[in-house]
PDB file of N, CA and C in Angstrom:
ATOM      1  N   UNK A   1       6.572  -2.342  -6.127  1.00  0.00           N
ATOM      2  CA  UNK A   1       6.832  -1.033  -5.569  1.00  0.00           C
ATOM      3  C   UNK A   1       7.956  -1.178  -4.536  1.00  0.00           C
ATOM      4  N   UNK A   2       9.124  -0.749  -4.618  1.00  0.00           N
ATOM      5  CA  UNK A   2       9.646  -0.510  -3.889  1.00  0.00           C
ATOM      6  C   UNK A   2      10.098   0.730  -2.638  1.00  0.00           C
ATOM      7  N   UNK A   3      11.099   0.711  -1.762  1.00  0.00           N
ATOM      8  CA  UNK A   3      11.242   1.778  -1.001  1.00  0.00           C
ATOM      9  C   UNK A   3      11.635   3.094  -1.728  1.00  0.00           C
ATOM     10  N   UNK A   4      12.762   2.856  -2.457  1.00  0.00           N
ATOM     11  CA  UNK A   4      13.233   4.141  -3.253  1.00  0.00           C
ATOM     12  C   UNK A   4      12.579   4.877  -4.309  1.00  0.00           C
ATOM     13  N   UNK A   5      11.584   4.181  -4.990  1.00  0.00           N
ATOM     14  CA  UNK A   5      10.663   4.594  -5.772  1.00  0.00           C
ATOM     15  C   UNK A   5       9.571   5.249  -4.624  1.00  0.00           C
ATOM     16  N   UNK A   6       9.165   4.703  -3.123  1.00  0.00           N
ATOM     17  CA  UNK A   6       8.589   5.713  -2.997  1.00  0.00           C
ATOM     18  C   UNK A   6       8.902   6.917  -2.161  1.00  0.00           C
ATOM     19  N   UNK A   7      10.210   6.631  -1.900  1.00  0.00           N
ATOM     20  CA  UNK A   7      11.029   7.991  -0.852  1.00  0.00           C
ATOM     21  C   UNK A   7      11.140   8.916  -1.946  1.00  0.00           C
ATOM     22  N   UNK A   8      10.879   8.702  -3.447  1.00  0.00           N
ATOM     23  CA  UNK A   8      10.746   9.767  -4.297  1.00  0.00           C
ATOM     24  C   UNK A   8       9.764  10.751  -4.608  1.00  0.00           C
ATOM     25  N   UNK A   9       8.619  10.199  -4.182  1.00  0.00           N
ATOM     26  CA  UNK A   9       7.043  11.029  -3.895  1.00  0.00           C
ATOM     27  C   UNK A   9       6.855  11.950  -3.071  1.00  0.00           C
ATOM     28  N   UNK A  10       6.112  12.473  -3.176  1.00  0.00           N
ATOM     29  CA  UNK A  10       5.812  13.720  -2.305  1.00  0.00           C
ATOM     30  C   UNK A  10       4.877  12.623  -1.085  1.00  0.00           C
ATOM     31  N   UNK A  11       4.598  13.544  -0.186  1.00  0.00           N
ATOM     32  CA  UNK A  11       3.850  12.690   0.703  1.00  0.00           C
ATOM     33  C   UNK A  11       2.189  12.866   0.326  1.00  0.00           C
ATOM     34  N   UNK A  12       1.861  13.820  -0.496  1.00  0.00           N
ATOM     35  CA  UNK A  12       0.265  13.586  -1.193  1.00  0.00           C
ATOM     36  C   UNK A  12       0.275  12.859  -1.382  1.00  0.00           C
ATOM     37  N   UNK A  13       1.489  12.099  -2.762  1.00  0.00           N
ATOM     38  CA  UNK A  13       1.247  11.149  -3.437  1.00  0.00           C
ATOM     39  C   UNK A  13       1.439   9.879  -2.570  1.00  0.00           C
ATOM     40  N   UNK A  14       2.156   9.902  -1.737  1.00  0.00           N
ATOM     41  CA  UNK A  14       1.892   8.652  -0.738  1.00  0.00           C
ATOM     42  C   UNK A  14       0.403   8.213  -0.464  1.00  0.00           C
ATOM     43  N   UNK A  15      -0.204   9.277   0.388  1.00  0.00           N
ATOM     44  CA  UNK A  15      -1.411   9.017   0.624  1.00  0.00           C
ATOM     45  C   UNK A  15      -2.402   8.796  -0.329  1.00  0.00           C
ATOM     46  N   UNK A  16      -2.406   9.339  -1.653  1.00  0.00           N
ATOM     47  CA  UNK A  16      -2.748   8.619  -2.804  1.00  0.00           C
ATOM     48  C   UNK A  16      -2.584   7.038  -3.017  1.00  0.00           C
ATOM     49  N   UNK A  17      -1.710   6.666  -2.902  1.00  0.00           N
ATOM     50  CA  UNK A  17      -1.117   4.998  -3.241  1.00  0.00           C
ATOM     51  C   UNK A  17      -1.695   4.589  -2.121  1.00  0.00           C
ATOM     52  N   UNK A  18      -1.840   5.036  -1.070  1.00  0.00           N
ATOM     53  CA  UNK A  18      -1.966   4.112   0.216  1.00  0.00           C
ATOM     54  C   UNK A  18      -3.799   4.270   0.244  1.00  0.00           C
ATOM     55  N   UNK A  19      -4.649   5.289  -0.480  1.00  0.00           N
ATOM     56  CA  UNK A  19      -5.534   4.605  -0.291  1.00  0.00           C
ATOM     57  C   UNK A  19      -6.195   4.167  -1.820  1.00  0.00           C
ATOM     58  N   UNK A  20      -5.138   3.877  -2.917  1.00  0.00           N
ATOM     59  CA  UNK A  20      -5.295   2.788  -3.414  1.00  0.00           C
ATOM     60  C   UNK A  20      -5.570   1.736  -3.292  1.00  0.00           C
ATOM     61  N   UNK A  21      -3.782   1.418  -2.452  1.00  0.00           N
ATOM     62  CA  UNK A  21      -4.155  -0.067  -1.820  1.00  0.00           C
ATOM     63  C   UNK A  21      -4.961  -0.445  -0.718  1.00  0.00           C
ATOM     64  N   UNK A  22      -5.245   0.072  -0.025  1.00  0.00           N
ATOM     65  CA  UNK A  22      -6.423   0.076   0.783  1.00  0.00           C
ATOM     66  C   UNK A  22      -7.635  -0.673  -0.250  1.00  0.00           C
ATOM     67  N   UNK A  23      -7.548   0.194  -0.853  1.00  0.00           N
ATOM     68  CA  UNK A  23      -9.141  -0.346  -1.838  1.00  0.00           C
ATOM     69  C   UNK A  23      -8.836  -1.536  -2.314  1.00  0.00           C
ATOM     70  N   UNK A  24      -7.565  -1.691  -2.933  1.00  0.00           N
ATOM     71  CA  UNK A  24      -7.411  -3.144  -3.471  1.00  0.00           C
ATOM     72  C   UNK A  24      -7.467  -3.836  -2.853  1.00  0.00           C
ATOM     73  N   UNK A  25      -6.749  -3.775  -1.025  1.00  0.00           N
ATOM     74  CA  UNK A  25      -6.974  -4.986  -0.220  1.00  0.00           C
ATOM     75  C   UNK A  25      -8.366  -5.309  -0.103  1.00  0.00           C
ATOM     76  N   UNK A  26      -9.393  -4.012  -0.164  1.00  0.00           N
ATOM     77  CA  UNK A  26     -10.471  -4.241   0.444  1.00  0.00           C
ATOM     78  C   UNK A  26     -11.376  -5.468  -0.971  1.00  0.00           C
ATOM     79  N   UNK A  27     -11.102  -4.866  -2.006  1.00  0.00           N
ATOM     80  CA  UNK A  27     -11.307  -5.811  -2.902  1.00  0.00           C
ATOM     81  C   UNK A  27     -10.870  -7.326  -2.974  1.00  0.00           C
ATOM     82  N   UNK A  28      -9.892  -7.372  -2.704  1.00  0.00           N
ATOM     83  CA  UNK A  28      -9.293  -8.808  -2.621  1.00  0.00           C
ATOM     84  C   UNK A  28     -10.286  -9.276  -1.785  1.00  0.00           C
ATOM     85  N   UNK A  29      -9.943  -9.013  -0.827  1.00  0.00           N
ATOM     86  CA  UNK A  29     -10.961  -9.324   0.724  1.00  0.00           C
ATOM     87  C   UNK A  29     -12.106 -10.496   0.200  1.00  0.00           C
ATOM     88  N   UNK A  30     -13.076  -9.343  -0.721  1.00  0.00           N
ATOM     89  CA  UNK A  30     -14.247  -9.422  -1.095  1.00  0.00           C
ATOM     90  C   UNK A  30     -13.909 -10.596  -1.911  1.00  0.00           C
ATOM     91  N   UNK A  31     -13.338 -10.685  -2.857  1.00  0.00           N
ATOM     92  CA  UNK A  31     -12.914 -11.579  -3.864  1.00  0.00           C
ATOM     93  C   UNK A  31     -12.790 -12.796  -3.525  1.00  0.00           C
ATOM     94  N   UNK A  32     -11.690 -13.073  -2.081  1.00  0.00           N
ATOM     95  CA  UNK A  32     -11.279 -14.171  -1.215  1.00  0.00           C
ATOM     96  C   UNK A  32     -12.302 -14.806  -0.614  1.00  0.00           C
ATOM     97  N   UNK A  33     -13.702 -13.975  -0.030  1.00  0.00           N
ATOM     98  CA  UNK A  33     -15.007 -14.620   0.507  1.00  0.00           C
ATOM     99  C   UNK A  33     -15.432 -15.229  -0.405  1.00  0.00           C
ATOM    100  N   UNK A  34     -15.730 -14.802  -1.780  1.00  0.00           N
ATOM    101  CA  UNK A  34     -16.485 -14.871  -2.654  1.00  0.00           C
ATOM    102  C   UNK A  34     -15.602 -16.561  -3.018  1.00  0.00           C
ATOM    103  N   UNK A  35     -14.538 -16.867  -3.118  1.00  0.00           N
ATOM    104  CA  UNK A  35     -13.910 -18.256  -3.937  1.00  0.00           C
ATOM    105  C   UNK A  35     -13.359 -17.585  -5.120  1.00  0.00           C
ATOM    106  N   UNK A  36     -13.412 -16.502  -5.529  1.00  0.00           N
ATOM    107  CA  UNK A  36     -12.647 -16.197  -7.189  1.00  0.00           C
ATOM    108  C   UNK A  36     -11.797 -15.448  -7.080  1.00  0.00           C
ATOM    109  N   UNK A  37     -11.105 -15.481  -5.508  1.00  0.00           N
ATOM    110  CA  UNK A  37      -9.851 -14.878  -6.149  1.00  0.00           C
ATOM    111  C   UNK A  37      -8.666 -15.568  -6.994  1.00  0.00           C
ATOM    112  N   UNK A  38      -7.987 -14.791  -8.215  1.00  0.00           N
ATOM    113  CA  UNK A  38      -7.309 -15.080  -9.588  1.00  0.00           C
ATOM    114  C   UNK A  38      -6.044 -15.386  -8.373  1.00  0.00           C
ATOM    115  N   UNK A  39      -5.609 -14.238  -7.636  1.00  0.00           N
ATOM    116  CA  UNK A  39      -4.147 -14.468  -7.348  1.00  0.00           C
ATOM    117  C   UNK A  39      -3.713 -14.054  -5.989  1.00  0.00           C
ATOM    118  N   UNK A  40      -3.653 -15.394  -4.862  1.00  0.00           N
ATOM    119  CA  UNK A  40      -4.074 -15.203  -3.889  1.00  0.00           C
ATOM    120  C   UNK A  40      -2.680 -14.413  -3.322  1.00  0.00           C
ATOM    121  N   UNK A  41      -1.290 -14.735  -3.884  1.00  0.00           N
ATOM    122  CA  UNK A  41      -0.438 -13.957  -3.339  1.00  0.00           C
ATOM    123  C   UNK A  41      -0.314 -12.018  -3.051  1.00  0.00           C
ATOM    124  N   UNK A  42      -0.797 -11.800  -4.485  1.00  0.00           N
ATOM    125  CA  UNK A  42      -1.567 -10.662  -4.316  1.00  0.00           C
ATOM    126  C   UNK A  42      -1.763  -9.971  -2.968  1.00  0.00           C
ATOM    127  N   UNK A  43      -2.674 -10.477  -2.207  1.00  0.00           N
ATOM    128  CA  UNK A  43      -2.853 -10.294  -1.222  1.00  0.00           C
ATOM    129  C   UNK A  43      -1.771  -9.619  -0.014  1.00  0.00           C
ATOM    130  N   UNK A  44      -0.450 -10.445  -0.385  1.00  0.00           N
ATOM    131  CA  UNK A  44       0.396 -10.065   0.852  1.00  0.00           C
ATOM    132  C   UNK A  44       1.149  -9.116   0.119  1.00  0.00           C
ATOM    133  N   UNK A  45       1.427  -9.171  -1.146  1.00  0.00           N
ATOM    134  CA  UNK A  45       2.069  -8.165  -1.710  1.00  0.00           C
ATOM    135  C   UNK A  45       1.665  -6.661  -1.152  1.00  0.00           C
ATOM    136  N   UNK A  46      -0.165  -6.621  -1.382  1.00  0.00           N
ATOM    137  CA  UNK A  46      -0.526  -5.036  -1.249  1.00  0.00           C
ATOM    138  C   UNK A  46      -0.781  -4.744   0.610  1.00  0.00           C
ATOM    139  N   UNK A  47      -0.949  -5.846   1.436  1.00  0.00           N
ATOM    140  CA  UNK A  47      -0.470  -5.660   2.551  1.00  0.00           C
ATOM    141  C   UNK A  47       0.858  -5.385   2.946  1.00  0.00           C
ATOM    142  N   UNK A  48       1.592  -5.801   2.220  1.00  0.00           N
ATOM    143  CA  UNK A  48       3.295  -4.969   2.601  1.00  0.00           C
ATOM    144  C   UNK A  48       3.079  -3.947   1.668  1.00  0.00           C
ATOM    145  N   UNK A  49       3.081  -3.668   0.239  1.00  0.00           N
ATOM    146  CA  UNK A  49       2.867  -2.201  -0.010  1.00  0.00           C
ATOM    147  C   UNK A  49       2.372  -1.078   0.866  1.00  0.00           C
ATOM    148  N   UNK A  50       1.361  -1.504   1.799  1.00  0.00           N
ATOM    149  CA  UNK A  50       0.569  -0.464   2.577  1.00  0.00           C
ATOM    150  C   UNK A  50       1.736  -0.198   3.765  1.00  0.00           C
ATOM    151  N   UNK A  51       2.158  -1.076   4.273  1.00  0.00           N
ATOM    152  CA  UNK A  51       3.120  -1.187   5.631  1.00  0.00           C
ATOM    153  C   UNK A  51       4.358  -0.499   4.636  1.00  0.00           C
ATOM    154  N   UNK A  52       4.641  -0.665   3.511  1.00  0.00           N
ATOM    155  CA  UNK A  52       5.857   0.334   3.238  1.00  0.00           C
ATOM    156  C   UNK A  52       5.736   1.242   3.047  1.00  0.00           C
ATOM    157  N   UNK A  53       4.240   2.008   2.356  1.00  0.00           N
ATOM    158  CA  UNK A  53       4.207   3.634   2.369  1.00  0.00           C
ATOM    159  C   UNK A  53       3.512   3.966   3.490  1.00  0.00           C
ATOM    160  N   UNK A  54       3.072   3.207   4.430  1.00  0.00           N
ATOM    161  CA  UNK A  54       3.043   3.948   5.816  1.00  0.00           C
ATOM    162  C   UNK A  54       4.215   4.278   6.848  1.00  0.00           C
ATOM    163  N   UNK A  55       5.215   3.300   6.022  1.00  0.00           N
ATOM    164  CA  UNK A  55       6.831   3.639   6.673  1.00  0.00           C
ATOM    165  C   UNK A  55       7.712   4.748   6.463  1.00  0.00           C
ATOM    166  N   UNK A  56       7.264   5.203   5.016  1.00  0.00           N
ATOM    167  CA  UNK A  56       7.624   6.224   4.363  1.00  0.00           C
ATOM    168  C   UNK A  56       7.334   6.957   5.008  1.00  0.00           C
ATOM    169  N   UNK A  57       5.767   7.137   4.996  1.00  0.00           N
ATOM    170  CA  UNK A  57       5.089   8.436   5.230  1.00  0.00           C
ATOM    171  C   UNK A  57       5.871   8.784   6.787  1.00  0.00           C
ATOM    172  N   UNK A  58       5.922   8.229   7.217  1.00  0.00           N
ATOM    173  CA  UNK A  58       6.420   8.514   8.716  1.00  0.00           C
ATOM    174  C   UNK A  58       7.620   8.757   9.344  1.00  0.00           C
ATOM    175  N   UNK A  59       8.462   8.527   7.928  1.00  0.00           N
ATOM    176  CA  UNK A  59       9.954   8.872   7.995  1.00  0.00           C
ATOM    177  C   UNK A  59       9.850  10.333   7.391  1.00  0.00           C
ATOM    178  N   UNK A  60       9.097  10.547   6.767  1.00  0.00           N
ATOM    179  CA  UNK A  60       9.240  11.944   6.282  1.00  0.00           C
ATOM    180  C   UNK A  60       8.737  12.600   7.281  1.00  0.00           C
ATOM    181  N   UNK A  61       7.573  12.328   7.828  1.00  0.00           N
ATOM    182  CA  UNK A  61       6.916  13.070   9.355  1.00  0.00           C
ATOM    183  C   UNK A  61       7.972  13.393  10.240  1.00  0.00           C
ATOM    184  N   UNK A  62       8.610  12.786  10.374  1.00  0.00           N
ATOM    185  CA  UNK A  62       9.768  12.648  11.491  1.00  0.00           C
ATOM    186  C   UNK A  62      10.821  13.831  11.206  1.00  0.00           C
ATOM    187  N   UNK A  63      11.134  13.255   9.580  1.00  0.00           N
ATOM    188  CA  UNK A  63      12.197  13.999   9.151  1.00  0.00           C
ATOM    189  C   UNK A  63      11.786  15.844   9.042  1.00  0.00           C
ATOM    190  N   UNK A  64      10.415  16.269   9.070  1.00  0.00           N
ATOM    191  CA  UNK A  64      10.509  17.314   8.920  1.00  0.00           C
ATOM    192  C   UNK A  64      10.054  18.068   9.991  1.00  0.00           C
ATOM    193  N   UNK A  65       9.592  17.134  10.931  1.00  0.00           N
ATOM    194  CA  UNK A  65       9.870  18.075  12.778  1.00  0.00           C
ATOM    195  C   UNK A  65      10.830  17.760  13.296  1.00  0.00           C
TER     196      UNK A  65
END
């Protein structure tokens, strides 16, 4: 996921994706206690996904007050 793919969304759909990944981190999480997580990089990927559509979201906040 990149930035420009998501400066193309509406900001619903932001908050959609963001509590996607939310869930996925929260899954990983679980996965990582457990010993079976498949793919530990994963992990930082959907932690920067979250930090980039919370960057979004907040550039658009900005941008429309």
């Amino acid at each position: 996921m990149n930035a420009q793919e998501l400066r193309d969304k509406t900001p619903d759909q932001l908050r959609d994706a963001l509590v996607d990944l939310k869930k996925e981190a929260f899954n990983l999480r679980f996965q990582q206690a457990g010993g079976n997580i498949e793919n530990t990089a994963r992990m930082r990927q959907v932690r920067r996904d979250v930090a980039r559509v919370k960057t979004i979201l907040n550039e658009k906040a900005k941008a429309e007050a």
